[in-house]
N, C-alpha and C. Protein backbone atom coordinates (compact mmCIF):
# COMPACT_ATOMS: atom_id res chain seq x y z
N UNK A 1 40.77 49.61 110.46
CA UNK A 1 41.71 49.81 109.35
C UNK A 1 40.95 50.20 108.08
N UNK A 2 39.88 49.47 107.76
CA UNK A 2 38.94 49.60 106.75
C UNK A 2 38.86 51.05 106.88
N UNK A 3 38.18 51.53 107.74
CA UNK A 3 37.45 53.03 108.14
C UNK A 3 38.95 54.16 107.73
N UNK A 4 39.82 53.94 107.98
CA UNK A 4 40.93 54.42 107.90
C UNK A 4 41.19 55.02 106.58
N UNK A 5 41.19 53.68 106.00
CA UNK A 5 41.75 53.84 104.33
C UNK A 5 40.39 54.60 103.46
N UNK A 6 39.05 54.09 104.16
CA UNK A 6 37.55 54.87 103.11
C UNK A 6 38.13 56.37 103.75
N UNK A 7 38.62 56.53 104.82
CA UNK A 7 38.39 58.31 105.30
C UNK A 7 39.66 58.88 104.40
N UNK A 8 40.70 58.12 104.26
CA UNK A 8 41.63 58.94 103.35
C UNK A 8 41.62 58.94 101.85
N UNK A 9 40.87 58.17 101.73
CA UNK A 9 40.50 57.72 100.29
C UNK A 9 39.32 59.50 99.89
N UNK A 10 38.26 59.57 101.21
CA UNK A 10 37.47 60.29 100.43
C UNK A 10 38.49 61.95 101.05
N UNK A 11 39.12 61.72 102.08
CA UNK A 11 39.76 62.98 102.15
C UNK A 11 40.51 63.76 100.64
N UNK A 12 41.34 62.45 100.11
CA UNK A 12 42.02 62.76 99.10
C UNK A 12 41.06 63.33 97.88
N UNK A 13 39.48 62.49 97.88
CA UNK A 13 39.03 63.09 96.59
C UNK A 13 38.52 64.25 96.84
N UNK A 14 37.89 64.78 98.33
CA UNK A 14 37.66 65.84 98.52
C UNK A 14 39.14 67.21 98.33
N UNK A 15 40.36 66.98 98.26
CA UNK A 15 40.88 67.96 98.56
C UNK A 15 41.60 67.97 97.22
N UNK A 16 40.79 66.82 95.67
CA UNK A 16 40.95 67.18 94.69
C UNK A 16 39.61 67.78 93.96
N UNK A 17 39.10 67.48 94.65
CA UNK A 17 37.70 68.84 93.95
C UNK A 17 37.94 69.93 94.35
N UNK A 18 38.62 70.04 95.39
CA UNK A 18 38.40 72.05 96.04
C UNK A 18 39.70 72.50 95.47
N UNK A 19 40.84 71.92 94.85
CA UNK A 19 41.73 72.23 94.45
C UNK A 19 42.32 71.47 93.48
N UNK A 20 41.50 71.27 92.13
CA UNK A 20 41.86 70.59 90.91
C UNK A 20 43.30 71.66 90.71
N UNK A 21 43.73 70.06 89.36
CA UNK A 21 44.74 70.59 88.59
C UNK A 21 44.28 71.94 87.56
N UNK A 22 45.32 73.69 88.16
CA UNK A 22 44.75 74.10 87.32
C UNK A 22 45.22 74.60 85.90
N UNK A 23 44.68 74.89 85.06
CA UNK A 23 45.33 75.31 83.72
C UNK A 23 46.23 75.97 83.81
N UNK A 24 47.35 76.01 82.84
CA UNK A 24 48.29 77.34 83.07
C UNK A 24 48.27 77.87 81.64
N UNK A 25 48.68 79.52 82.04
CA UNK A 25 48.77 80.34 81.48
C UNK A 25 50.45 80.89 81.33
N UNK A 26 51.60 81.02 80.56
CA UNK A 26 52.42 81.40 80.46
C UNK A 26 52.75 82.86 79.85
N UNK A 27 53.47 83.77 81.01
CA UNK A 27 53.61 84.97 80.35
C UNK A 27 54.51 85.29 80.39
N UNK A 28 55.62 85.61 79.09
CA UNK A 28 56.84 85.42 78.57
C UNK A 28 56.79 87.57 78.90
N UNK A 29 57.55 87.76 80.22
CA UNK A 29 57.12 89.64 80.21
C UNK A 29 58.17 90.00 81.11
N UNK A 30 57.81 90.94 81.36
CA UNK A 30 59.42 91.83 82.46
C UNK A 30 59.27 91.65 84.04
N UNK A 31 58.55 90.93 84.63
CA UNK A 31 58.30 89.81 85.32
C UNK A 31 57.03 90.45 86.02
N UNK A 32 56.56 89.97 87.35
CA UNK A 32 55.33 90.25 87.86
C UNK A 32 56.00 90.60 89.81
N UNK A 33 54.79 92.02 89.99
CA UNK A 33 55.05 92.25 91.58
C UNK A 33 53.67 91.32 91.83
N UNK A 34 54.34 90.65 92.76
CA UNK A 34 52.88 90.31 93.60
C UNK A 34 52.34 90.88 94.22
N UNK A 35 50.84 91.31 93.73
CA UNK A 35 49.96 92.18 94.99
C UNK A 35 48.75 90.86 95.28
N UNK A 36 47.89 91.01 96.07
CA UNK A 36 47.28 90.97 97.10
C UNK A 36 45.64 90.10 95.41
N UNK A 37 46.04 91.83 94.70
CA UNK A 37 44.86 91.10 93.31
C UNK A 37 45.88 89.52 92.04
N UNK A 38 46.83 90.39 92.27
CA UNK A 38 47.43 89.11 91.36
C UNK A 38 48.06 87.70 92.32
N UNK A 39 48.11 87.87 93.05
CA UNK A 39 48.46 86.52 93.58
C UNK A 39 47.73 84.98 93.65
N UNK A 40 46.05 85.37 93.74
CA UNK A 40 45.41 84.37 93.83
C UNK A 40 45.64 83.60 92.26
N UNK A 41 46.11 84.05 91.30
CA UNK A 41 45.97 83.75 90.08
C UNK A 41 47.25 83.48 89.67
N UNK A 42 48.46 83.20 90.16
CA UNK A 42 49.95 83.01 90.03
C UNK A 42 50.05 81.70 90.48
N UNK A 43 50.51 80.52 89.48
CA UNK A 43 50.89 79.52 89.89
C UNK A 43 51.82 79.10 91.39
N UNK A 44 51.76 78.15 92.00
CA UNK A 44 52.60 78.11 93.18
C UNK A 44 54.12 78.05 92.35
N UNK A 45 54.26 77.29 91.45
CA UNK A 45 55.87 76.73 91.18
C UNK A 45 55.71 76.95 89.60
N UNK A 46 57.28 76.86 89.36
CA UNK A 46 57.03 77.08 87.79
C UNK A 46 57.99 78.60 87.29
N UNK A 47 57.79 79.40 87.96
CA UNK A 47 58.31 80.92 87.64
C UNK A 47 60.15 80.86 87.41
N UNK A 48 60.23 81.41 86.23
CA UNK A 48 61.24 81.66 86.54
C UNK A 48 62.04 83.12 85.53
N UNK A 49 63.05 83.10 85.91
CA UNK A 49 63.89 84.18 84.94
C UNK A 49 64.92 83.86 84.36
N UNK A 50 65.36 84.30 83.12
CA UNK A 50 66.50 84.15 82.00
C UNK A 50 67.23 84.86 82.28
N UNK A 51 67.03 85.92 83.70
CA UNK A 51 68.14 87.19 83.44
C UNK A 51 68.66 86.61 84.79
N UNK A 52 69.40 87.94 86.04
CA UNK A 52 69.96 87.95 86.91
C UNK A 52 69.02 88.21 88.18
N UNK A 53 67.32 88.26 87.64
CA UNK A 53 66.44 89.43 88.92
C UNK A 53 65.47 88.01 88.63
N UNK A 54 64.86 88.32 89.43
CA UNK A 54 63.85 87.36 90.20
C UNK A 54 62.54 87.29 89.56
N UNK A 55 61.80 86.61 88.82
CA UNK A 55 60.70 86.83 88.16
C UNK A 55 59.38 87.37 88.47
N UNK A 56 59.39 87.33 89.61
CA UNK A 56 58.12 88.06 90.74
C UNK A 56 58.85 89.21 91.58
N UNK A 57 59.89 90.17 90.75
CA UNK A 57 60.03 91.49 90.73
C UNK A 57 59.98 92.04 89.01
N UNK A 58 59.17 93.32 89.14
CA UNK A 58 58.86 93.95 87.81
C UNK A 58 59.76 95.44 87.88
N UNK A 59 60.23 95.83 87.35
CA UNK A 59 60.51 97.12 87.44
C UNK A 59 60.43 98.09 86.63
N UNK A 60 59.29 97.50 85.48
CA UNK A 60 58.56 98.49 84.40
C UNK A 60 57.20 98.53 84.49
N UNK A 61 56.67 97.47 85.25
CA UNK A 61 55.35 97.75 85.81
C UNK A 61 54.34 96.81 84.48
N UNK A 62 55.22 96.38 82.87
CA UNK A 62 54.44 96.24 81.39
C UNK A 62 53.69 94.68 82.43
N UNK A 63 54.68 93.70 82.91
CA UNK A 63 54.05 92.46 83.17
C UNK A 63 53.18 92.36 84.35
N UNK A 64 53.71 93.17 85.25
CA UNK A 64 52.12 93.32 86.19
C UNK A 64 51.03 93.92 85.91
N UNK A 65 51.01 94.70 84.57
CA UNK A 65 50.04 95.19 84.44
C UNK A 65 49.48 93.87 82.96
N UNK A 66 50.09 93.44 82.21
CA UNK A 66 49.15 92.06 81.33
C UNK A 66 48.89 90.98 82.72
N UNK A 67 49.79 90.53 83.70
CA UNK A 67 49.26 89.78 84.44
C UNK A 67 47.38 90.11 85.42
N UNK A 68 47.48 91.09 85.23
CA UNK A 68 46.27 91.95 86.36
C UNK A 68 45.12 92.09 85.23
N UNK A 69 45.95 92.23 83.59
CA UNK A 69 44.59 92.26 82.59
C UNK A 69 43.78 90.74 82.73
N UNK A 70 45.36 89.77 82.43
CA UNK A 70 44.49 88.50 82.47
C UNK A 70 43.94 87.90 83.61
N UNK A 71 44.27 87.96 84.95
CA UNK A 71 43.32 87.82 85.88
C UNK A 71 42.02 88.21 86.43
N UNK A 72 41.69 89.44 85.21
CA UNK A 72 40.07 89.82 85.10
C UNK A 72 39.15 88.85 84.69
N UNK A 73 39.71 87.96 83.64
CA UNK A 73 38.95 86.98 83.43
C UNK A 73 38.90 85.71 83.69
N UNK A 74 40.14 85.32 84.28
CA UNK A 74 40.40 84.16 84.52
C UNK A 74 39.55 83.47 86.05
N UNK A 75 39.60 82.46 86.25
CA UNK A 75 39.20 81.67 87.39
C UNK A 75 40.20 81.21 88.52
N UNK A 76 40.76 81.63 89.49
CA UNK A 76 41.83 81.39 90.27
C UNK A 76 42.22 79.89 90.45
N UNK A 77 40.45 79.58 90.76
CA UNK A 77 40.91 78.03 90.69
C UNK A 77 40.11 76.81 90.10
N UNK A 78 40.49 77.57 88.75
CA UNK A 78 40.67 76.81 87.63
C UNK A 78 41.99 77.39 86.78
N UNK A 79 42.47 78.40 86.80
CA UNK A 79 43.72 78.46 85.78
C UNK A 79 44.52 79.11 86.81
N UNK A 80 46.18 79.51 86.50
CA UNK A 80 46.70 79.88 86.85
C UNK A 80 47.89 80.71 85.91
N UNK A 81 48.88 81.58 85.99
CA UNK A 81 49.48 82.30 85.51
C UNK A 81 51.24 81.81 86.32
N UNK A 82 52.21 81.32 84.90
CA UNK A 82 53.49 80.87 85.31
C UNK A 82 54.13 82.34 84.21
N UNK A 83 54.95 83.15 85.33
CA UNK A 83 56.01 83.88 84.63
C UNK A 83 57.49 83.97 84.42
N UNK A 84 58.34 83.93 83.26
CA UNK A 84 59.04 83.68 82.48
C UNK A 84 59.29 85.12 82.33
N UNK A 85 60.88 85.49 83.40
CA UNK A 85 61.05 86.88 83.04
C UNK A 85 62.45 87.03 82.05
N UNK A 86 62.18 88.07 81.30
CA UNK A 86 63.30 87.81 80.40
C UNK A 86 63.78 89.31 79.79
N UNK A 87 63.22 90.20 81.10
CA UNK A 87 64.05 91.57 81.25
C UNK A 87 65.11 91.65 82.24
N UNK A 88 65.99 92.44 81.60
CA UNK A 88 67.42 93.32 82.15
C UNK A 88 66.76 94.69 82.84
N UNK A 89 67.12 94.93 84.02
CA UNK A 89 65.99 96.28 84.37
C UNK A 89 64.84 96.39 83.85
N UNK A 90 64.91 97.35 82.73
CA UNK A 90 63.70 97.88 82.12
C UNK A 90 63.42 98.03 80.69
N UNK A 91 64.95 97.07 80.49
CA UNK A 91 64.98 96.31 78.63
C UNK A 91 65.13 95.14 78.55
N UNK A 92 63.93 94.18 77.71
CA UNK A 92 64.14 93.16 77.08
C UNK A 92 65.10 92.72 76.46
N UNK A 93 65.82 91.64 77.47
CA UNK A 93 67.02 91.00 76.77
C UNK A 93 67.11 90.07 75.83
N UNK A 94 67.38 90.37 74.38
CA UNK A 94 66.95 89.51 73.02
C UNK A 94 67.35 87.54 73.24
N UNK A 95 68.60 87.90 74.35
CA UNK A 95 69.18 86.59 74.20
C UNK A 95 68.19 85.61 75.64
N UNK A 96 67.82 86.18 76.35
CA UNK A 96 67.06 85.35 77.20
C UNK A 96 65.66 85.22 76.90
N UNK A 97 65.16 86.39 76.37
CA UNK A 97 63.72 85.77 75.59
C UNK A 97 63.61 84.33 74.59
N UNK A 98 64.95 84.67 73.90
CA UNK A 98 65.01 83.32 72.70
C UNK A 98 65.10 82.20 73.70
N UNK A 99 65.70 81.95 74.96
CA UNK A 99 66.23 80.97 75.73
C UNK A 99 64.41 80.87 76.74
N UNK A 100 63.93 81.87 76.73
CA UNK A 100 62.40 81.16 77.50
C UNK A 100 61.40 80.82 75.94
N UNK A 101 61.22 80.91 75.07
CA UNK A 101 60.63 80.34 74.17
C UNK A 101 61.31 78.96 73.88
N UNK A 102 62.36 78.93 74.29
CA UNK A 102 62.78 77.26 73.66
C UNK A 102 62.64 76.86 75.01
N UNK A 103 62.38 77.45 76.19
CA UNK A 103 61.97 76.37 77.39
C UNK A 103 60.49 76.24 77.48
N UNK A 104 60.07 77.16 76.93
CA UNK A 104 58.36 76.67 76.68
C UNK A 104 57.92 75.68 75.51
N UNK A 105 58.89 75.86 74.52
CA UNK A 105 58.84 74.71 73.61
C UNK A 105 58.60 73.40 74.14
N UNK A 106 59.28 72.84 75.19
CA UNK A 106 59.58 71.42 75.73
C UNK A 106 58.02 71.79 77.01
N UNK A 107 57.51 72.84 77.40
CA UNK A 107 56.24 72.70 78.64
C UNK A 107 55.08 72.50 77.80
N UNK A 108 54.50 72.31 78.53
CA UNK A 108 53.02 72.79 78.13
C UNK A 108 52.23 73.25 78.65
N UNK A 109 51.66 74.64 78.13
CA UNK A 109 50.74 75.54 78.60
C UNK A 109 49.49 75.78 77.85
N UNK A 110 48.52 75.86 77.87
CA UNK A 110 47.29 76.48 77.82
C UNK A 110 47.21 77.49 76.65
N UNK A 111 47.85 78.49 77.16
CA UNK A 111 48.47 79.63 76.54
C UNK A 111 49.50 80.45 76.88
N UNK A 112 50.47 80.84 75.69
CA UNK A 112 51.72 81.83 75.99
C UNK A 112 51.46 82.69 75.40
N UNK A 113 51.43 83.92 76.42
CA UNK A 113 51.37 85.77 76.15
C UNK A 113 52.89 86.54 76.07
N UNK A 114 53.00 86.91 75.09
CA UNK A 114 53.79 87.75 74.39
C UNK A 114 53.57 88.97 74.53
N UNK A 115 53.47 89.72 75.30
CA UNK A 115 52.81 91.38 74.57
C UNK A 115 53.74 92.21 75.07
N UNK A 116 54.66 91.98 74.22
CA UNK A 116 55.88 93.22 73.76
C UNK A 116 56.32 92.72 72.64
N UNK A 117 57.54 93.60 72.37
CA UNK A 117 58.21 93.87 70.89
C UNK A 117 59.86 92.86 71.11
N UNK A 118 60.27 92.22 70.14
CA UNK A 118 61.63 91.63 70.24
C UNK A 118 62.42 91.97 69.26
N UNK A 119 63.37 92.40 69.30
CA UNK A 119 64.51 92.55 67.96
C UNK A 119 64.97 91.04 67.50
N UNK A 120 65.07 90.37 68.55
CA UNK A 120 64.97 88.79 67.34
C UNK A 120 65.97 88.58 67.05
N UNK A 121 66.22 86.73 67.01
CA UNK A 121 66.69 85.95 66.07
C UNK A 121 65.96 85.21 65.05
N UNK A 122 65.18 86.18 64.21
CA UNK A 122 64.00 86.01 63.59
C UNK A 122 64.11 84.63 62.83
N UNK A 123 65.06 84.57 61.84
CA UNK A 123 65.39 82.19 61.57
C UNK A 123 65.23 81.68 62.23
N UNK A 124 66.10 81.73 63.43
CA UNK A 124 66.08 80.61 64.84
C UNK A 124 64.81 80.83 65.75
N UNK A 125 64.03 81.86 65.60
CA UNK A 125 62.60 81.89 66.40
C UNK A 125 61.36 81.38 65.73
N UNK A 126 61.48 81.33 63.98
CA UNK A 126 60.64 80.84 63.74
C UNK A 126 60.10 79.48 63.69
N UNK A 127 61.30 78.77 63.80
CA UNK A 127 61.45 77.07 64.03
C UNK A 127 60.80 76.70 65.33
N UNK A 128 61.60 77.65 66.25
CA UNK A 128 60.72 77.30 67.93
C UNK A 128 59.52 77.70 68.22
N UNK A 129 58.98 78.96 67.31
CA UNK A 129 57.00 79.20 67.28
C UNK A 129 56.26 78.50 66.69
N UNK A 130 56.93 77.81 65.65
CA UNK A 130 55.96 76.29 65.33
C UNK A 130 56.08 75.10 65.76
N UNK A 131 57.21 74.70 66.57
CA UNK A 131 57.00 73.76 67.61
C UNK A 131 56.18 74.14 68.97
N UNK A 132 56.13 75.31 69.32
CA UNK A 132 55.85 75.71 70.14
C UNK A 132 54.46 75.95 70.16
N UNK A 133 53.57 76.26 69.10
CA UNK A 133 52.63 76.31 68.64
C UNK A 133 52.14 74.98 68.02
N UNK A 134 52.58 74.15 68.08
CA UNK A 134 52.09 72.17 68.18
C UNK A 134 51.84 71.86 69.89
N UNK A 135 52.01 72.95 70.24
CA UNK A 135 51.70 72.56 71.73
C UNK A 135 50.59 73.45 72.50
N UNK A 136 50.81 74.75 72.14
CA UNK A 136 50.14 76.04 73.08
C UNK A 136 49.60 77.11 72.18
N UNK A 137 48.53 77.20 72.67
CA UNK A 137 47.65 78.57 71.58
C UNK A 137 48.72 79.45 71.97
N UNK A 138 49.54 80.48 71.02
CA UNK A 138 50.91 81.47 71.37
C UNK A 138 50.16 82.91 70.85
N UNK A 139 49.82 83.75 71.68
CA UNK A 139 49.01 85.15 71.43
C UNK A 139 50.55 86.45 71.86
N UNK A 140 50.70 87.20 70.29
CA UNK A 140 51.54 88.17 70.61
C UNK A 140 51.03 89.43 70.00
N UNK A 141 51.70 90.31 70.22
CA UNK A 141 50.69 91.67 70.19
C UNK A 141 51.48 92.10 68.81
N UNK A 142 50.49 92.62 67.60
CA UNK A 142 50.93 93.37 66.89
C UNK A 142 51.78 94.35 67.25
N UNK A 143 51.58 95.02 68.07
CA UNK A 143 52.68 96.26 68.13
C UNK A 143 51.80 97.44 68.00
N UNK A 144 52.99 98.91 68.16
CA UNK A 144 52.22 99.84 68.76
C UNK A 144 52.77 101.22 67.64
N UNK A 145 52.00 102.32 67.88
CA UNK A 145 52.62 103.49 68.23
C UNK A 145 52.92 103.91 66.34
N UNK A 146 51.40 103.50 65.41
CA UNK A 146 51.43 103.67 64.21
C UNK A 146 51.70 103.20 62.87
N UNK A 147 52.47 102.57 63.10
CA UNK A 147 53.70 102.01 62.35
C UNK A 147 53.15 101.44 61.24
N UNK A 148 53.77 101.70 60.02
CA UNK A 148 53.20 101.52 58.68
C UNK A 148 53.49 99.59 58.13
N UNK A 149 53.01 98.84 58.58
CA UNK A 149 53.46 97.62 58.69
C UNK A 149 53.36 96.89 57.14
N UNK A 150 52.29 97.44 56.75
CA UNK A 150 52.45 97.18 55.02
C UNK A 150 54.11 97.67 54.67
N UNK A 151 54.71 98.94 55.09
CA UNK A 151 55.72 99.66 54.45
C UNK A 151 56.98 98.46 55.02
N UNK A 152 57.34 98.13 56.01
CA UNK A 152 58.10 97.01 56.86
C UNK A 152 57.77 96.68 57.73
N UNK A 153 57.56 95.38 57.87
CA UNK A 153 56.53 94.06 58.69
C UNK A 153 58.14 94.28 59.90
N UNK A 154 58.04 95.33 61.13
CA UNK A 154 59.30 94.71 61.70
C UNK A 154 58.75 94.77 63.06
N UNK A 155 57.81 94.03 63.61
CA UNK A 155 57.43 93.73 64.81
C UNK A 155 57.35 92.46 65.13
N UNK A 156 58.40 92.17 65.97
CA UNK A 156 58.52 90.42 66.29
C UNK A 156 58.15 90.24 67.57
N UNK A 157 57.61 89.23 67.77
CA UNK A 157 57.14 88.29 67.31
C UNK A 157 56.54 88.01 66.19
N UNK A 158 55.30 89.10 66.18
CA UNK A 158 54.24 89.17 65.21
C UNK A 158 54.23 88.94 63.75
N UNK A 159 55.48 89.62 63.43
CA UNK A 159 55.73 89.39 61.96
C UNK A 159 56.25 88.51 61.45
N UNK A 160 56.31 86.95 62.37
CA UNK A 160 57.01 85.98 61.84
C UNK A 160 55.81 85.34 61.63
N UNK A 161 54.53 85.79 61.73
CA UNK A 161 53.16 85.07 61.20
C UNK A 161 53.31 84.53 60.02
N UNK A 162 53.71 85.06 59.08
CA UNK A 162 53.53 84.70 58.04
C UNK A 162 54.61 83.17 57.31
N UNK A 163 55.65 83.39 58.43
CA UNK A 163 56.34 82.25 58.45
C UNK A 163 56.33 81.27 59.27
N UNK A 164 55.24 81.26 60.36
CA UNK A 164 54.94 80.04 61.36
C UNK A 164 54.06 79.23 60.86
N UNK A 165 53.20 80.55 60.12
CA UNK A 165 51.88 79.47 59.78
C UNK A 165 51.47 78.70 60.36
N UNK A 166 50.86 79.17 61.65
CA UNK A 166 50.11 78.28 62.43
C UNK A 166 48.85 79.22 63.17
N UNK A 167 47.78 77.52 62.93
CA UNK A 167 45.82 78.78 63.41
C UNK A 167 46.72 78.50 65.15
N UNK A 168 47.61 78.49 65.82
CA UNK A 168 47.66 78.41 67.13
C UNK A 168 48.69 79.77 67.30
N UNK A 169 49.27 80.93 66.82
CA UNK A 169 50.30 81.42 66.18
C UNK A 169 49.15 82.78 66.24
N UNK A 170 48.96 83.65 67.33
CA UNK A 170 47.70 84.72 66.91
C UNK A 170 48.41 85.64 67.28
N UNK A 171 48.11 86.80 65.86
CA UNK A 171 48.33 87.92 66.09
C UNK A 171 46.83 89.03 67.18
N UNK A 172 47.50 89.77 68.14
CA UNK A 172 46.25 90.22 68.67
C UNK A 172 46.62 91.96 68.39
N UNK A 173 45.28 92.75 67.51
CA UNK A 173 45.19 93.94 67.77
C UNK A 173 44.52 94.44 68.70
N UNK A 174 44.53 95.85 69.12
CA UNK A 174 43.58 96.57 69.73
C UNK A 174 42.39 97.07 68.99
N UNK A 175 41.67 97.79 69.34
CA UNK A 175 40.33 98.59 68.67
C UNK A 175 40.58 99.50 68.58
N UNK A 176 42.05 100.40 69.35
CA UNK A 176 42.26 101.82 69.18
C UNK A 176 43.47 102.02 68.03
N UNK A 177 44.17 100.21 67.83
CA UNK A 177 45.26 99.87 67.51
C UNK A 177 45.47 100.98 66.21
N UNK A 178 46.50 101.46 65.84
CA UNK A 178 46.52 102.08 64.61
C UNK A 178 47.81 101.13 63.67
N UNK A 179 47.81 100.48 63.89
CA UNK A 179 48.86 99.58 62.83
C UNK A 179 48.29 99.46 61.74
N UNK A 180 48.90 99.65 60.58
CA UNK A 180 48.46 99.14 59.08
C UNK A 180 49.32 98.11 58.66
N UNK A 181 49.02 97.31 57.77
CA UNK A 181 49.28 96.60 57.16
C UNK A 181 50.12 95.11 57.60
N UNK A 182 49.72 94.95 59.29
CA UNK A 182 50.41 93.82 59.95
C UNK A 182 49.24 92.87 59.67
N UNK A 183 50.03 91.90 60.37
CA UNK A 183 48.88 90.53 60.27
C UNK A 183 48.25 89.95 61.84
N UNK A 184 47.43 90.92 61.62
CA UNK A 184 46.44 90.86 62.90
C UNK A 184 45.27 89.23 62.29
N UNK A 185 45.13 88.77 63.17
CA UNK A 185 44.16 87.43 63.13
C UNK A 185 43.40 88.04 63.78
N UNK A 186 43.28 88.62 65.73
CA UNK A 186 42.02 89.00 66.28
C UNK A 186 42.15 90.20 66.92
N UNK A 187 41.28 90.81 67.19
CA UNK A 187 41.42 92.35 68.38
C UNK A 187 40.45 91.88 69.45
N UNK A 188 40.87 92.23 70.45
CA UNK A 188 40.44 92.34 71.79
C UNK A 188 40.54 93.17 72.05
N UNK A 189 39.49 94.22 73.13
CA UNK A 189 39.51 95.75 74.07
C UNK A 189 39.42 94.75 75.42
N UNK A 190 40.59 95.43 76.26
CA UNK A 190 40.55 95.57 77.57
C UNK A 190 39.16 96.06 78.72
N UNK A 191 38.70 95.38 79.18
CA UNK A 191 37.41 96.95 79.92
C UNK A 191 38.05 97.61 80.74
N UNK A 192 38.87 97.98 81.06
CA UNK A 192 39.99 98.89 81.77
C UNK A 192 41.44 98.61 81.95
N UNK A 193 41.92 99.74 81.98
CA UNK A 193 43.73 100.06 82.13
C UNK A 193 43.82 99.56 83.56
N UNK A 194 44.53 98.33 83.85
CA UNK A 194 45.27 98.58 85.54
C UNK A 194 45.54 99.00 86.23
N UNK A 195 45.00 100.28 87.02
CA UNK A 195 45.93 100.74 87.73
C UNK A 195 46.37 101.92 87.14
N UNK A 196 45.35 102.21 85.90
CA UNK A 196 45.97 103.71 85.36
C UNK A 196 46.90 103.39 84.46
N UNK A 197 47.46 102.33 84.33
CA UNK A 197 48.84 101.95 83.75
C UNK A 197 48.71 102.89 82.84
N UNK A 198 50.23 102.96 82.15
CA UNK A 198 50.49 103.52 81.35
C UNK A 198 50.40 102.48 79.65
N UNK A 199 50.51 101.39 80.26
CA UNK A 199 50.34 100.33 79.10
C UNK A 199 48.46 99.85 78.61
N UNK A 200 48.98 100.18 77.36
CA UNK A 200 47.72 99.56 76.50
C UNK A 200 47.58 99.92 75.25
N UNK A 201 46.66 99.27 74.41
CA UNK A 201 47.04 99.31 73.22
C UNK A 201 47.28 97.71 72.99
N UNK A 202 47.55 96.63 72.23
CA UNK A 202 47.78 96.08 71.69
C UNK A 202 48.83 95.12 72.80
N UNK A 203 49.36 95.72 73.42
CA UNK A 203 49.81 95.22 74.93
C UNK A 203 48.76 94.01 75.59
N UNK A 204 47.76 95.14 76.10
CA UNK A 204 46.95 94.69 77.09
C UNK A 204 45.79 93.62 76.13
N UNK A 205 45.74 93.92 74.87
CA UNK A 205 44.24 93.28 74.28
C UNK A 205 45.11 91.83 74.38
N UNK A 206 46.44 91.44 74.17
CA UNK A 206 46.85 90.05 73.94
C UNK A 206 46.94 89.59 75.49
N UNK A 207 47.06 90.23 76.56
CA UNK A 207 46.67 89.89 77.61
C UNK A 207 44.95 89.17 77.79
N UNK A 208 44.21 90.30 77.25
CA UNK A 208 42.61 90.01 76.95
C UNK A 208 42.34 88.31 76.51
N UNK A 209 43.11 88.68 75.28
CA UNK A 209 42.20 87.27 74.26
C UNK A 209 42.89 86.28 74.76
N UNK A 210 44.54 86.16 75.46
CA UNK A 210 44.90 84.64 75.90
C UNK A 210 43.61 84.21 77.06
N UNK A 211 43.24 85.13 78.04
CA UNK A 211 42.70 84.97 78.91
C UNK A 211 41.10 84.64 78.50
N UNK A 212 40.54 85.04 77.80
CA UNK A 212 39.19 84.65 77.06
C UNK A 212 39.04 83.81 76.21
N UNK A 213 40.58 83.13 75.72
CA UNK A 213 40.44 82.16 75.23
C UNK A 213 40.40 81.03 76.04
N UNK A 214 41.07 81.44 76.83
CA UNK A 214 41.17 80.03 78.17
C UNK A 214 39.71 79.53 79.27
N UNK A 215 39.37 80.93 79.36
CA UNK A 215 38.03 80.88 79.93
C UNK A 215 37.19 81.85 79.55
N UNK A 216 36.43 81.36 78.21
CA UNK A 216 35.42 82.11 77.22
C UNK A 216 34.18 83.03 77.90
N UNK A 217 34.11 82.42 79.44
CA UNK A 217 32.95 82.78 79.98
C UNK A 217 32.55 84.52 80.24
């Protein structure tokens, strides 16, 4: 009986070293395809969607391609990636994004990746990015495609920086980024596009820095 209980005793600690608890990573995006490279790095449980489609189907390709940035750096098993889909086809639905930020409010993650644009309930979102940010480093992408941000700050997430006020609350640029006058905190470069993607820019670098923040190595 003795022998019994020492063999399950060390079974159990052995089959928590080869498979610790691992970090998670939350990515609030238009959901993720599972391939073959992103899977080892996708939480088992946890996924879900705000809309009507399944969170591990993408059909814009933006979240499999930040999921595939941040699994360049990450450790399979040591972190993992939980997705939170909160696209309609191939548009971000304003009212289910607000509804996965207030369900990440109450989790806790590691880090939550943002890297797209929201039209917003910019009052009612800024209350839930500073609770939300008492919990989880929150990395969202400045935004793309020029935009005179000194002239109107209108890229949300991003532009509620100035009203979250929080060092957990990061704006991420690119190096190619051409935005003026937003409130970038850090830039990250990608070392390559996914797959050719068509996404990058300020997209992919907030994919970068959640993932290098989590595992600096």
């Amino acid at each position: 009986m003795r022998f019994f209980v020492t063999f399950i005793f060390t079974l159990a600690v052995a089959v928590a070293y080869l498979y610790p608890q691992r970090q998670q990573l939350l990515l609030i995006d238009s959901g993720v395809n599972v391939t073959k490279e992103i899977e080892p790095f996708l939480c088992k449980e946890g996924h879900k969607s705000f809309t009507d489609e399944s969170p591990l189907n993408d059909e814009t390709g933006h979240g499999s391609a930040m999921a595939a940035t941040m699994a360049e750096k990450l450790d399979p098993f040591k972190h993992c990636i939980v997705v939170y889909k909160v696209y309609n086809k191939k548009k971000i639905d304003t009212t289910a994004f607000f509804n996965a930020i207030l369900k990440a409010e109450n989790d806790r993650f590691k880090a939550v990746v943002i890297a797209h644009e929201d039209e917003g309930y910019y009052n009612d979102e800024i209350a839930v990015f500073k609770n939300l940010s008492l919990r989880s480093v929150v990395f969202v992408a400045a935004g793309n495609g020029g935009k005179n941000l000194s002239y109107k700050c209108d890229v949300y997430p991003a532009c509620l920086a100035e009203n979250v006020k929080s060092e957990n609350f990061r704006v991420v640029g690119g190096t190619e980024d051409l935005n003026r006058g937003g409130p970038i905190n850090e830039v990250a470069n990608p070392d390559k596009i996914f797959n050719n993607s068509q996404w990058h820019g300020t997209s992919v670098s907030t994919a970068r820095a959640a993932s290098q923040f989590v595992n600096p190595k």
